[in-house]
PDB file of N, CA and C in Angstrom:
ATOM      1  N   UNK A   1      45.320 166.911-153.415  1.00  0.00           N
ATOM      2  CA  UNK A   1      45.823 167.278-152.110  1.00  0.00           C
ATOM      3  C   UNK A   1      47.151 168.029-152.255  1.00  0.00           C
ATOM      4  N   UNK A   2      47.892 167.556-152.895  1.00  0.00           N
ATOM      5  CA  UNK A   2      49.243 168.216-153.167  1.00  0.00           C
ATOM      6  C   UNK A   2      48.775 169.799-154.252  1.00  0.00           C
ATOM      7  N   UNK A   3      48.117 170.151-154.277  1.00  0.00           N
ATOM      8  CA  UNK A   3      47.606 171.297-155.343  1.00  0.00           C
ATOM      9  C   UNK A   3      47.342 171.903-154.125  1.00  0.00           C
ATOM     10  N   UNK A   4      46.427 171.716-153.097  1.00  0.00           N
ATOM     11  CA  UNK A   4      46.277 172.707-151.969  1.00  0.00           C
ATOM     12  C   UNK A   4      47.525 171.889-150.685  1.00  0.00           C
ATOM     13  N   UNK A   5      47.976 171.861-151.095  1.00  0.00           N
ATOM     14  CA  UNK A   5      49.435 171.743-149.816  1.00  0.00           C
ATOM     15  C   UNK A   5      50.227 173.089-150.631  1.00  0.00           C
ATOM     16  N   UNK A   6      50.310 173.071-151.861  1.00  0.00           N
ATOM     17  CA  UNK A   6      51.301 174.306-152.258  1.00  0.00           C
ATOM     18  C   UNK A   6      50.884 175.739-152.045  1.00  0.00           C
ATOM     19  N   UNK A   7      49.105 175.548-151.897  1.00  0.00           N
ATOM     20  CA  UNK A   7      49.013 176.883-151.945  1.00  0.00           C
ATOM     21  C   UNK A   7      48.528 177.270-150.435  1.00  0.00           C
ATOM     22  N   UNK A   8      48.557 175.787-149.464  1.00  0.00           N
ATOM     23  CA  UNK A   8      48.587 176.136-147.952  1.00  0.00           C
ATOM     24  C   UNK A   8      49.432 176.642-147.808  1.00  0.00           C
ATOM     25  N   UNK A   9      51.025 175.939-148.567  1.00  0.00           N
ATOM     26  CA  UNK A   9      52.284 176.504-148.090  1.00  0.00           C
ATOM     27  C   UNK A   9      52.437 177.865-148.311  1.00  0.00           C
ATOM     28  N   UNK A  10      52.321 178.283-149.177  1.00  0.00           N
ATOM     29  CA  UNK A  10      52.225 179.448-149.670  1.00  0.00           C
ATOM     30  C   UNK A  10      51.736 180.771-148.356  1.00  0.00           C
ATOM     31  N   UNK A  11      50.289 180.342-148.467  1.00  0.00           N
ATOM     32  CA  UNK A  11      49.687 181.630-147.470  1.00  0.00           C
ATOM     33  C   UNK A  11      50.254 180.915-145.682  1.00  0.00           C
ATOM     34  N   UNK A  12      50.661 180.248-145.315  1.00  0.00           N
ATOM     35  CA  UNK A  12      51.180 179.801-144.827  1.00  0.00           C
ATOM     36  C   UNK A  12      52.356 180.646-144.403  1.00  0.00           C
ATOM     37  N   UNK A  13      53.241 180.821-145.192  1.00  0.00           N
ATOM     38  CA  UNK A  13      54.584 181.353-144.950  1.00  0.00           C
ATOM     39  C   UNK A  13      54.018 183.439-145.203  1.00  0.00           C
ATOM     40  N   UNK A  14      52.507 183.558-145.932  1.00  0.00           N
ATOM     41  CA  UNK A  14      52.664 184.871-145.506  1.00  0.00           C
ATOM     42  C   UNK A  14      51.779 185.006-144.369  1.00  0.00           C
ATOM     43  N   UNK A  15      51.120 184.130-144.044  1.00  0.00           N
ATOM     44  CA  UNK A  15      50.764 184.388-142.771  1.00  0.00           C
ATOM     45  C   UNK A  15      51.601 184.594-141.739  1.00  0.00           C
ATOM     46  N   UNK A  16      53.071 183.814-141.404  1.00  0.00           N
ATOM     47  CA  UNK A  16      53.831 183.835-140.423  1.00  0.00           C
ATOM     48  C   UNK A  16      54.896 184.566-140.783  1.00  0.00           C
ATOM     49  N   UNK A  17      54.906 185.654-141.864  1.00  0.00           N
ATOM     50  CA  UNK A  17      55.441 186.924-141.872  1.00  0.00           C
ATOM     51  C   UNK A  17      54.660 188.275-141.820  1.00  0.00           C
ATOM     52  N   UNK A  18      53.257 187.958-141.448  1.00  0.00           N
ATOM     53  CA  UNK A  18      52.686 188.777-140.768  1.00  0.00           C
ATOM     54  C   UNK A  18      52.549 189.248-139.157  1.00  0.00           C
ATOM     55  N   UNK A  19      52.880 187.408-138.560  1.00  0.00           N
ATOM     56  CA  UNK A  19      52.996 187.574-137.404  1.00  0.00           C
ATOM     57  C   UNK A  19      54.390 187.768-137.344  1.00  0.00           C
ATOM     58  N   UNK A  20      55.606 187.672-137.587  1.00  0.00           N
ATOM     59  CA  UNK A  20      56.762 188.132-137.543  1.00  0.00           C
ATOM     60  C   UNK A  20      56.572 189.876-137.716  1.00  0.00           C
ATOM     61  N   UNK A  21      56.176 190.263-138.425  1.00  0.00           N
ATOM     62  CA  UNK A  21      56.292 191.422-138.243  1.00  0.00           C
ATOM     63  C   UNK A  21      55.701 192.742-137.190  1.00  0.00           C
ATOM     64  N   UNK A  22      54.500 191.555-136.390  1.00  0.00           N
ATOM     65  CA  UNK A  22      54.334 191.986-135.008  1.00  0.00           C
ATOM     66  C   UNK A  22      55.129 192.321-133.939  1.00  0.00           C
ATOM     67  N   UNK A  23      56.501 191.833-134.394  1.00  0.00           N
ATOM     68  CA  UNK A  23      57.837 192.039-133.525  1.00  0.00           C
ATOM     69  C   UNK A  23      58.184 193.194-133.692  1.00  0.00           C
ATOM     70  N   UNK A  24      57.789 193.979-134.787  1.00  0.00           N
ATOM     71  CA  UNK A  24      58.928 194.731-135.445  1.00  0.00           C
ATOM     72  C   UNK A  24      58.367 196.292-134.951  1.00  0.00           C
ATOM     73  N   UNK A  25      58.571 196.963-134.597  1.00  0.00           N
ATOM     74  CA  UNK A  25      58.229 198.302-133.825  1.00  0.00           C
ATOM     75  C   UNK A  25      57.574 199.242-135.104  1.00  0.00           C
ATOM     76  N   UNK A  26      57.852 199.155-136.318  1.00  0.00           N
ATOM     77  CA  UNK A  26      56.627 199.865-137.132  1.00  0.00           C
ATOM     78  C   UNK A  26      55.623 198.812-137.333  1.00  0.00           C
ATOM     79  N   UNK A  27      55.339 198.053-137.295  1.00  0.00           N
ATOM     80  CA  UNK A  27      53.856 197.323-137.590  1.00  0.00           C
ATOM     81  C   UNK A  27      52.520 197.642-137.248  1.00  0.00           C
ATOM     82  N   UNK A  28      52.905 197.298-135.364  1.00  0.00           N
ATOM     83  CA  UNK A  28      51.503 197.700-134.740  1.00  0.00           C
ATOM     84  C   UNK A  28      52.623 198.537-133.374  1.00  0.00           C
ATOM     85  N   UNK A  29      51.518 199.253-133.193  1.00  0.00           N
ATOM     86  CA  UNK A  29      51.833 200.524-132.175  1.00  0.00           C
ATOM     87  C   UNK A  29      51.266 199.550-130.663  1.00  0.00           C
ATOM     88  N   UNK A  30      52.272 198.943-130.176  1.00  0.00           N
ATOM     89  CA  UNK A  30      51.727 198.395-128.613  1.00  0.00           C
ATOM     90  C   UNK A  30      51.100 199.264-127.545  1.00  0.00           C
ATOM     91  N   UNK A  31      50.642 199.120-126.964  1.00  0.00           N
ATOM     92  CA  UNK A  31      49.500 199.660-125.765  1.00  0.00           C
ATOM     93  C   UNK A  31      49.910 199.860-124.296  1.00  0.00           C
ATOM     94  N   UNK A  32      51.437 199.524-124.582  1.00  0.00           N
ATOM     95  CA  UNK A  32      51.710 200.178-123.261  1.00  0.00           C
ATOM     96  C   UNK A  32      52.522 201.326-123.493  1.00  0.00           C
ATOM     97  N   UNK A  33      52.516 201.876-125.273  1.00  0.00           N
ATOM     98  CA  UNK A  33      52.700 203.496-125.479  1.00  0.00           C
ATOM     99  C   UNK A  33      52.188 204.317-125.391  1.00  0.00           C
ATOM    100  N   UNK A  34      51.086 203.808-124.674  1.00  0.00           N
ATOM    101  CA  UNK A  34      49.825 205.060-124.370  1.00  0.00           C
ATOM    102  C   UNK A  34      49.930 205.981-123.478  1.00  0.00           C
ATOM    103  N   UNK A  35      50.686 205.595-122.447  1.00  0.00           N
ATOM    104  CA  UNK A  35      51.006 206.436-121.314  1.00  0.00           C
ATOM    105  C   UNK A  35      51.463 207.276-122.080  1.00  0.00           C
ATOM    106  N   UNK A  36      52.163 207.430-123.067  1.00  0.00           N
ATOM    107  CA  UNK A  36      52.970 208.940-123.469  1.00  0.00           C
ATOM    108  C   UNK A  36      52.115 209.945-123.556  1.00  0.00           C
ATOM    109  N   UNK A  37      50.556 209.886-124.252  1.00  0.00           N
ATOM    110  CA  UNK A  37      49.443 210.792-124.594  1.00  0.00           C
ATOM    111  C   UNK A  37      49.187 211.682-123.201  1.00  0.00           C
ATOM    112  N   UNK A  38      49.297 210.446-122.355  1.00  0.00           N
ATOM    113  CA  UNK A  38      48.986 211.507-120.729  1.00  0.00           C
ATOM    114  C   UNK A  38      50.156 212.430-120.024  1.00  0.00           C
ATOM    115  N   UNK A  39      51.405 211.979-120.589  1.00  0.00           N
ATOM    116  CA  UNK A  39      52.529 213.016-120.384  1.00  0.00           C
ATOM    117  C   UNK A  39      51.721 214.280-120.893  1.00  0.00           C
ATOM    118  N   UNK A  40      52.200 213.947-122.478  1.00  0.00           N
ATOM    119  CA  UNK A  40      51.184 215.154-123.092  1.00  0.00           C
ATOM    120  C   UNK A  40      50.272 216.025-122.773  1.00  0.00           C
ATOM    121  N   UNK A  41      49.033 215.412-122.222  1.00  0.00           N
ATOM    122  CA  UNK A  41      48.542 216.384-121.395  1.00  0.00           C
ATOM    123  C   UNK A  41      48.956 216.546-120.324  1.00  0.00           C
ATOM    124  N   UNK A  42      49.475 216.722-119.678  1.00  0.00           N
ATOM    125  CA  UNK A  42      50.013 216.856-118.362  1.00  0.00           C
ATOM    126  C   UNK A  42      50.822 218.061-118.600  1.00  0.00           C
ATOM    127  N   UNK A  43      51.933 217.913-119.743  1.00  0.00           N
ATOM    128  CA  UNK A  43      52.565 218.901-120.129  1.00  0.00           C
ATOM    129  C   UNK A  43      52.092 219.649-120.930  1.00  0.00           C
ATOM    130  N   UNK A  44      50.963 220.064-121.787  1.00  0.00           N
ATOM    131  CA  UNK A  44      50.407 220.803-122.432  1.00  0.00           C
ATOM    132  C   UNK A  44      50.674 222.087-122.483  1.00  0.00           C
ATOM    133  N   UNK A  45      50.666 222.485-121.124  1.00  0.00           N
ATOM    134  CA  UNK A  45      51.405 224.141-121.502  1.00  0.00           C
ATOM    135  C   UNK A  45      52.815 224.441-122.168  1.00  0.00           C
ATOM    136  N   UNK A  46      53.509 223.103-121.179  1.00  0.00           N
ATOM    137  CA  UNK A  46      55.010 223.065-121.223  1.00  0.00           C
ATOM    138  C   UNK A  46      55.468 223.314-122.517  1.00  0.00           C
ATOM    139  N   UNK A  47      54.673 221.993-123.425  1.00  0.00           N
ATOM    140  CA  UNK A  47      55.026 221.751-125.173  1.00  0.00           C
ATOM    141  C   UNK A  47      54.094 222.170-125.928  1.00  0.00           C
ATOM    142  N   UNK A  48      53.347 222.978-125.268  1.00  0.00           N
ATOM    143  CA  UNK A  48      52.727 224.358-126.212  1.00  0.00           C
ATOM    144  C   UNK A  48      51.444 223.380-127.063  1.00  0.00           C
ATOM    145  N   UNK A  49      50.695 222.552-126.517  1.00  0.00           N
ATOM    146  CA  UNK A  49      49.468 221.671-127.085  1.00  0.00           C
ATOM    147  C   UNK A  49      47.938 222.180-126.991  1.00  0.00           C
ATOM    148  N   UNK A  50      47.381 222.375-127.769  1.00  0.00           N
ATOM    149  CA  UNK A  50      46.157 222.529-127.563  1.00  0.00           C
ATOM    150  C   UNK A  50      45.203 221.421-127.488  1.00  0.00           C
ATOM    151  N   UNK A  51      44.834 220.983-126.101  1.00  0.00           N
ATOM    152  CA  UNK A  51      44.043 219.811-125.477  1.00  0.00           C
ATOM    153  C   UNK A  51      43.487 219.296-126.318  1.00  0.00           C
ATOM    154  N   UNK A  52      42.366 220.220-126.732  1.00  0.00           N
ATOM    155  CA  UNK A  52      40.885 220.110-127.216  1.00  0.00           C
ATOM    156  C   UNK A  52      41.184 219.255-128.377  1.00  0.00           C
ATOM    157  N   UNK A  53      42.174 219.901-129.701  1.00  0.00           N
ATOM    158  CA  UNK A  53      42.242 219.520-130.575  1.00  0.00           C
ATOM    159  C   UNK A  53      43.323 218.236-130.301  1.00  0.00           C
ATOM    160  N   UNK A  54      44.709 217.901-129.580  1.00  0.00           N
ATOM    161  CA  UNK A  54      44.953 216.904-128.928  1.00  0.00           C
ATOM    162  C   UNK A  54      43.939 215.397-128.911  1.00  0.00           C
ATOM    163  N   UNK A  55      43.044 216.189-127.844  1.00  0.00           N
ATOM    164  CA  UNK A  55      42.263 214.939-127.327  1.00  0.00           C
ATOM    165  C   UNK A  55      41.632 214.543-128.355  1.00  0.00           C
ATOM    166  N   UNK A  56      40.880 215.633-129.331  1.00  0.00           N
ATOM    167  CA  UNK A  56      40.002 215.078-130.803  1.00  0.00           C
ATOM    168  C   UNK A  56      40.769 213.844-131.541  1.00  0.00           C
ATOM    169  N   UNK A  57      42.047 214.378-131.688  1.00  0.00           N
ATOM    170  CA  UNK A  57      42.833 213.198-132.471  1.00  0.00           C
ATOM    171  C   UNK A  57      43.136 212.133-131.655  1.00  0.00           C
ATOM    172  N   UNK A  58      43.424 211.929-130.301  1.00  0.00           N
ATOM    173  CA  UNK A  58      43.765 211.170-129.573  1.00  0.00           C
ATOM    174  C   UNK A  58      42.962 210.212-129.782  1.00  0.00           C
ATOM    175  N   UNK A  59      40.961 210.780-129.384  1.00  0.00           N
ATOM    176  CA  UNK A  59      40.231 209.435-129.562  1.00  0.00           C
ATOM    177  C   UNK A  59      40.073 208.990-131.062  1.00  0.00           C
ATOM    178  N   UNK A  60      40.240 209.612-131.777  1.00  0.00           N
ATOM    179  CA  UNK A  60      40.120 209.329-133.376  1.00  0.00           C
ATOM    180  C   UNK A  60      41.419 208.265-133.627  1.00  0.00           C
ATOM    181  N   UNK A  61      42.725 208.087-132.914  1.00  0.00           N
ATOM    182  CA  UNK A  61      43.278 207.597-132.810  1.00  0.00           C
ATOM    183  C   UNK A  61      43.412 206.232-132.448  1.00  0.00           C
ATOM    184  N   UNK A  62      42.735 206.346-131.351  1.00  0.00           N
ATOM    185  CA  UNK A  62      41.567 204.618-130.258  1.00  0.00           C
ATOM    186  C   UNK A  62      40.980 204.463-131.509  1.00  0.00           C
ATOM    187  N   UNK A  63      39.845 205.023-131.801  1.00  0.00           N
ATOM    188  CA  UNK A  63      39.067 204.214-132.526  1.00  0.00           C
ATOM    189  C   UNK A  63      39.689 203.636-133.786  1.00  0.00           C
ATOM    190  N   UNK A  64      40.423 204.571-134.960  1.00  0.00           N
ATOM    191  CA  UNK A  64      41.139 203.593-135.548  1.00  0.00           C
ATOM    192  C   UNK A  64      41.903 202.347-135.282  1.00  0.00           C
ATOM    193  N   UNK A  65      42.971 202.878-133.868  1.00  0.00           N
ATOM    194  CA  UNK A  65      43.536 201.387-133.147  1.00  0.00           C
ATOM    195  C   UNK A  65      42.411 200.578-132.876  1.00  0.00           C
ATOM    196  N   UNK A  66      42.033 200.730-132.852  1.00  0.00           N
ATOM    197  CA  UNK A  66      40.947 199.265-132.113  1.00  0.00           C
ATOM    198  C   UNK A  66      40.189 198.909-133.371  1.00  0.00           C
ATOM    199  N   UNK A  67      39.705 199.630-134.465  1.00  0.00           N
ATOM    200  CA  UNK A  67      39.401 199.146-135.478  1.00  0.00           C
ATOM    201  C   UNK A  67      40.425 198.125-136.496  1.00  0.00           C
ATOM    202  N   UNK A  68      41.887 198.775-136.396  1.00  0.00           N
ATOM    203  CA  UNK A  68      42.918 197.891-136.728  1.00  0.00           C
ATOM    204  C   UNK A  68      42.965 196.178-136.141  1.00  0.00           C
ATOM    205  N   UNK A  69      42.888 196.567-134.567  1.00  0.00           N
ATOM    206  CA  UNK A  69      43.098 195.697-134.158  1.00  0.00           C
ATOM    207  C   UNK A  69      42.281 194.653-133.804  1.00  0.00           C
ATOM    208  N   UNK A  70      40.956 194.739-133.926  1.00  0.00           N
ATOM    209  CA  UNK A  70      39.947 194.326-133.951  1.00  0.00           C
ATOM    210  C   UNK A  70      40.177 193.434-135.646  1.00  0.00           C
ATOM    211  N   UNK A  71      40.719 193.623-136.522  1.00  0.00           N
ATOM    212  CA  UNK A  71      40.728 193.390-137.938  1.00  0.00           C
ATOM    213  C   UNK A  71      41.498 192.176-138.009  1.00  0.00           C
ATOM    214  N   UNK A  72      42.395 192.951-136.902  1.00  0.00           N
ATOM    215  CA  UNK A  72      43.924 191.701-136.991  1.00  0.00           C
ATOM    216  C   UNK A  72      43.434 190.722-135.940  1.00  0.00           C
ATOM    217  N   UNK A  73      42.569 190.714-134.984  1.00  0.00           N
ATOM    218  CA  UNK A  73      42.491 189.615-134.269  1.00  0.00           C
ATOM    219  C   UNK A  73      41.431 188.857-135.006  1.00  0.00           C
ATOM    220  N   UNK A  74      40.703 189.133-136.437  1.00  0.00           N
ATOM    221  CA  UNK A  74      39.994 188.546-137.008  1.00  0.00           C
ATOM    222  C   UNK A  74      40.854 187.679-137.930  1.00  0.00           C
ATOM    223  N   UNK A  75      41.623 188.369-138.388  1.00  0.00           N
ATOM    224  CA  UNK A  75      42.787 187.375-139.383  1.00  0.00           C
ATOM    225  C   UNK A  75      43.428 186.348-138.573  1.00  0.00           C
ATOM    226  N   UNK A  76      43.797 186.673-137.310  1.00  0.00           N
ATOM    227  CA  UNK A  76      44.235 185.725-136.767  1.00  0.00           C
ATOM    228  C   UNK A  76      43.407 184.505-136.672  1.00  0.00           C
ATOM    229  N   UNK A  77      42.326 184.642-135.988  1.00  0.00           N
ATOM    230  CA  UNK A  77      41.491 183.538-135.861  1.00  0.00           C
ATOM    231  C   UNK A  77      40.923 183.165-137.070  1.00  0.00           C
ATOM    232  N   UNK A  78      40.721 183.595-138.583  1.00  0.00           N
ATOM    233  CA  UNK A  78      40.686 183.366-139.416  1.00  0.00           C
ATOM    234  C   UNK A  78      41.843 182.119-140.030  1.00  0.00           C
ATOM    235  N   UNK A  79      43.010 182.214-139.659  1.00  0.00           N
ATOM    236  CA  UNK A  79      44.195 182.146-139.778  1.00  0.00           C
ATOM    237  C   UNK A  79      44.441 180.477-139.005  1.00  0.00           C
ATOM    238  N   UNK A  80      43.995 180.453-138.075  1.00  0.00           N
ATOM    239  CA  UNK A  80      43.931 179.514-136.903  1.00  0.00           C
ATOM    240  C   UNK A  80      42.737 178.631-137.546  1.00  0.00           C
ATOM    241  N   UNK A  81      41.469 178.957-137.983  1.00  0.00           N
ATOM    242  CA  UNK A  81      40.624 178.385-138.561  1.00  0.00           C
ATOM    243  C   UNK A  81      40.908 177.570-140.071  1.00  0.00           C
ATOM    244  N   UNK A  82      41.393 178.436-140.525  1.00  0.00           N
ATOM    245  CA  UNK A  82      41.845 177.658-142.043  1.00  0.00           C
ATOM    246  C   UNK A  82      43.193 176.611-141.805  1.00  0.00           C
ATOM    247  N   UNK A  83      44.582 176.794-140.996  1.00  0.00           N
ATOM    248  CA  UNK A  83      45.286 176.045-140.511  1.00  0.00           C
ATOM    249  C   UNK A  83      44.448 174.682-140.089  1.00  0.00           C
ATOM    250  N   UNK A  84      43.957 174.701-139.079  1.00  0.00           N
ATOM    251  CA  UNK A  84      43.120 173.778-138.145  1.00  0.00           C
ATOM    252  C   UNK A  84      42.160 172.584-139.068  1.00  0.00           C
ATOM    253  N   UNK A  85      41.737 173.432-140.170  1.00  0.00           N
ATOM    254  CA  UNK A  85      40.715 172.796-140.929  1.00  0.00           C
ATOM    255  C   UNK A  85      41.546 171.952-141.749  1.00  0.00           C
ATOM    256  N   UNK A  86      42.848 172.488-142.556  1.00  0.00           N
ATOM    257  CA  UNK A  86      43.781 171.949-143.610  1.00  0.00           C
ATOM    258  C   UNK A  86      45.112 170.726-142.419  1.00  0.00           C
ATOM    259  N   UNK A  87      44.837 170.792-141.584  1.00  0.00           N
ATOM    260  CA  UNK A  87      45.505 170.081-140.617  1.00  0.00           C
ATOM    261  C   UNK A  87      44.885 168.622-140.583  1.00  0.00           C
ATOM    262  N   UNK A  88      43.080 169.216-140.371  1.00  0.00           N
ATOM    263  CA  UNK A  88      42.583 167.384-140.550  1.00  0.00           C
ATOM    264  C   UNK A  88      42.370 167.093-141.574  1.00  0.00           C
ATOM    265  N   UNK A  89      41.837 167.685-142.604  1.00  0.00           N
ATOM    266  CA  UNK A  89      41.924 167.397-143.999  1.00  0.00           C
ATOM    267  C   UNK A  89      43.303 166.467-144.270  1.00  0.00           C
ATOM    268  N   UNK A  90      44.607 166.932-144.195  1.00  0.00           N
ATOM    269  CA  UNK A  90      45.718 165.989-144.070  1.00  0.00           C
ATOM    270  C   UNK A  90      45.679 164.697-143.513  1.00  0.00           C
ATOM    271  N   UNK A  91      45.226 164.968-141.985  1.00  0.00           N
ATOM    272  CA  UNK A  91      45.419 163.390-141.127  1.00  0.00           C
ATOM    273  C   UNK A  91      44.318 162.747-142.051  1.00  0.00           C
ATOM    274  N   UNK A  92      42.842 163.197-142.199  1.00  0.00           N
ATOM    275  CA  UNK A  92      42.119 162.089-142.889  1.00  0.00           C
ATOM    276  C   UNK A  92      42.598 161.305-144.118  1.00  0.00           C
ATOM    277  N   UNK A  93      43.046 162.748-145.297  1.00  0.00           N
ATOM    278  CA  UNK A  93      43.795 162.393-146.246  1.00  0.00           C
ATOM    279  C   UNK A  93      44.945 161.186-146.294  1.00  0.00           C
ATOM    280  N   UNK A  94      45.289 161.613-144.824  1.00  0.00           N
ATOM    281  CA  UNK A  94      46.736 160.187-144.882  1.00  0.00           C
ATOM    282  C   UNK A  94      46.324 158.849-144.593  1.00  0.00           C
ATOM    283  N   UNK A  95      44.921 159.007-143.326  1.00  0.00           N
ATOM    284  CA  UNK A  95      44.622 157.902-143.549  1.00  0.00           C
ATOM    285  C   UNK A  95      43.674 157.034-144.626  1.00  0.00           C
ATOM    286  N   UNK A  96      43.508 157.857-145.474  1.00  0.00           N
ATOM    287  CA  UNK A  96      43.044 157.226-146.752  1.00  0.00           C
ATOM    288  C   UNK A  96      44.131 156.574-147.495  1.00  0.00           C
ATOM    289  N   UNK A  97      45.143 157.603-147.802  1.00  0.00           N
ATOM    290  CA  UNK A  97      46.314 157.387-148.826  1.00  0.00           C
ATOM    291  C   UNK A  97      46.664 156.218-148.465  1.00  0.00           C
ATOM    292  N   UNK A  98      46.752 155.783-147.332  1.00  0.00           N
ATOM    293  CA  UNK A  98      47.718 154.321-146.804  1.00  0.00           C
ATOM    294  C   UNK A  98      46.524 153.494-147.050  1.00  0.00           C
ATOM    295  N   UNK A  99      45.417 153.757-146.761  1.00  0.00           N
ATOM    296  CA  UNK A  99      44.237 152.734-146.848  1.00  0.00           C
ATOM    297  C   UNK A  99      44.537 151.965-148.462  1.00  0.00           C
ATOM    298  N   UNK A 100      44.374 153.255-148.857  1.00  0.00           N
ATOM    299  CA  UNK A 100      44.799 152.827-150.826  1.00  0.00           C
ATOM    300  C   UNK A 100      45.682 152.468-151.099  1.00  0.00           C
ATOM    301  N   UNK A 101      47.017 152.708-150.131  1.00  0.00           N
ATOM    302  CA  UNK A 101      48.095 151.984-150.809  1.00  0.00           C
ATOM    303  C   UNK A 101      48.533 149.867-150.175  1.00  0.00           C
ATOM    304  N   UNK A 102      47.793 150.123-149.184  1.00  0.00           N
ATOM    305  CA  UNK A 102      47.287 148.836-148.757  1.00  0.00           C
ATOM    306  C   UNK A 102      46.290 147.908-150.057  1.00  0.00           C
ATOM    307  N   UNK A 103      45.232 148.347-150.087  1.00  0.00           N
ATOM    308  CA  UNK A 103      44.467 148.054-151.474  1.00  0.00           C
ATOM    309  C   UNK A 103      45.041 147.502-152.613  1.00  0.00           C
ATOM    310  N   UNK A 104      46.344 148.817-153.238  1.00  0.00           N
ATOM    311  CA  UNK A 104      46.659 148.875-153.982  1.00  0.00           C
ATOM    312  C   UNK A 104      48.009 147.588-154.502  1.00  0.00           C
ATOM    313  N   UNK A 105      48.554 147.039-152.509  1.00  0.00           N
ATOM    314  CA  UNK A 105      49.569 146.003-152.948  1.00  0.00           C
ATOM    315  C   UNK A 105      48.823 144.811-152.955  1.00  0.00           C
ATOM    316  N   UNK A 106      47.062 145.103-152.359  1.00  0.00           N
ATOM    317  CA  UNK A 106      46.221 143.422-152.448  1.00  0.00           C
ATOM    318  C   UNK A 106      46.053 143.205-153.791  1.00  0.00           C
ATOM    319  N   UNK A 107      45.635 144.095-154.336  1.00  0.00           N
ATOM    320  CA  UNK A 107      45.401 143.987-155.680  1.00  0.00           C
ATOM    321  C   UNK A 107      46.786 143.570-156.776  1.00  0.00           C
ATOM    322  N   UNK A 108      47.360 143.964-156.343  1.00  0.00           N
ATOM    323  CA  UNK A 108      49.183 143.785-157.168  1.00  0.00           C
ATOM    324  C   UNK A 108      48.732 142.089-156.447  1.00  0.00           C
ATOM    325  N   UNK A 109      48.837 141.843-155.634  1.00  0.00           N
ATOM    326  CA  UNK A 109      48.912 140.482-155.163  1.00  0.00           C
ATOM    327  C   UNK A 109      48.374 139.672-155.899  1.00  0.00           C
ATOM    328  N   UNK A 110      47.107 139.979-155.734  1.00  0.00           N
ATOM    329  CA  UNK A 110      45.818 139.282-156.332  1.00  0.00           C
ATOM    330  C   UNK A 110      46.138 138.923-157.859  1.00  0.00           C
ATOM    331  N   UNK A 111      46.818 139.481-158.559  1.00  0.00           N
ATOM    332  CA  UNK A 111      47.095 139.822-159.985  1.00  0.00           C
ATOM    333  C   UNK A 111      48.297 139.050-160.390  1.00  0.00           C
ATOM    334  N   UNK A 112      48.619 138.966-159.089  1.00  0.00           N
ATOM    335  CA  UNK A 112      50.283 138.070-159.569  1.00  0.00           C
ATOM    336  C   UNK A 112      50.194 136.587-159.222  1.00  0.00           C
ATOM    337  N   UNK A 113      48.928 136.350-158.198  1.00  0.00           N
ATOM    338  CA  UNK A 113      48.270 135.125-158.285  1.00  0.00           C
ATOM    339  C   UNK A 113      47.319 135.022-159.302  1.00  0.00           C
ATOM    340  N   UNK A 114      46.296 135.605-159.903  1.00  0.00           N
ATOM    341  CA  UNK A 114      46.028 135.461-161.157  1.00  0.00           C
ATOM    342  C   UNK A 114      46.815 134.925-162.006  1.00  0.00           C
ATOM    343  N   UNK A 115      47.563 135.749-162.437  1.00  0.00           N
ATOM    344  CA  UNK A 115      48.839 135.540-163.636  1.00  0.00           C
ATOM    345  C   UNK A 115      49.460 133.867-163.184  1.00  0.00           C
ATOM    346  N   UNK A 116      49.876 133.457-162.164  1.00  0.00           N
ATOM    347  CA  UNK A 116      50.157 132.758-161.861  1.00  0.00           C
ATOM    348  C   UNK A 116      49.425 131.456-162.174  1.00  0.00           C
ATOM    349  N   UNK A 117      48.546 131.339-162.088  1.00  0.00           N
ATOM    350  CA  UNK A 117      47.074 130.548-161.686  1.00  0.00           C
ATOM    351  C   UNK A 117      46.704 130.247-163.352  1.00  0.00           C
ATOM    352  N   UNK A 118      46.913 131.482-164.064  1.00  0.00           N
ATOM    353  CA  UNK A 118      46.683 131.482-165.578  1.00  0.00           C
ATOM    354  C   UNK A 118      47.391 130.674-166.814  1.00  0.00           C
ATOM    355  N   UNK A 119      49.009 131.116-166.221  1.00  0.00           N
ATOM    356  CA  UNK A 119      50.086 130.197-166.858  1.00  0.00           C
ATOM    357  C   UNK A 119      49.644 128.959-166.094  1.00  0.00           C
ATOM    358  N   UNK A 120      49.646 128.650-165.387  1.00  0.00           N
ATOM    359  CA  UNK A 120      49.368 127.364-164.841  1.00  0.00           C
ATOM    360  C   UNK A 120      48.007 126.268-165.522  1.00  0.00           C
ATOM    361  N   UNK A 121      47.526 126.957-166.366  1.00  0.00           N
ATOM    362  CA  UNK A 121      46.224 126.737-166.991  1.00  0.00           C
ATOM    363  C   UNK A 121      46.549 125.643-168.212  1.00  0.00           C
ATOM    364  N   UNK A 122      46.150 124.555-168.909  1.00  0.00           N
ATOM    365  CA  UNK A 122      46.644 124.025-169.974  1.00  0.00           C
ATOM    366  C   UNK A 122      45.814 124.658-170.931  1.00  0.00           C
TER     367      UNK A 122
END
């Protein structure tokens, strides 16, 4: 158990510097920057754009975003799944560990009444 606690910890801490870096304005491109594309066209003559080729990249653009993001909401719940799973694995784990360490002082007991019981023997 302690062999996969180190290497929970591990992906653990890069998992939650992945989501930290969702904060960070180069990571992922948020979705309420989209409005800028429709300035763009709007102004097209203004800033000298050619639509056609514009709009080509624009949706080539969606579809990569959403392929990204579609990826990352898989890691996430990936992420949430392996947490969740190594979470009860623990609680069961603990309630074993105490089960055994209960066991483990009957038996110390048991042994020291033995021993006891033994010297006591002629």
């Amino acid at each position: 158990m302690q062999d996969i606690h180190s290497k929970v910890a591990k992906y653990a801490r890069l998992y939650n510097d992945a989501i930290a870096k969702l904060h960070e304005d180069t990571f992922l491109i948020e979705r309420h920057y989209f409005h800028l594309f429709r300035e763009v066209f709007q102004r097209h003559e203004e800033v000298q754009v050619d639509t056609v080729s514009l709009d080509a990249d624009y949706q080539e653009f969606l579809r990569m975003y959403n392929e990204v993001d579609e990826l990352f909401k898989d890691y996430m719940a990936t992420g949430d799944e392996v947490f969740d799973a190594y979470a009860y694995l623990y609680e069961e784990n603990e309630a074993f560990y105490k089960r055994a360490e209960i066991l483990q002082r009957e038996v110390k007991d048991i042994s020291v009444i033995n021993k006891g019981l033994e010297e006591e023997e002629p």
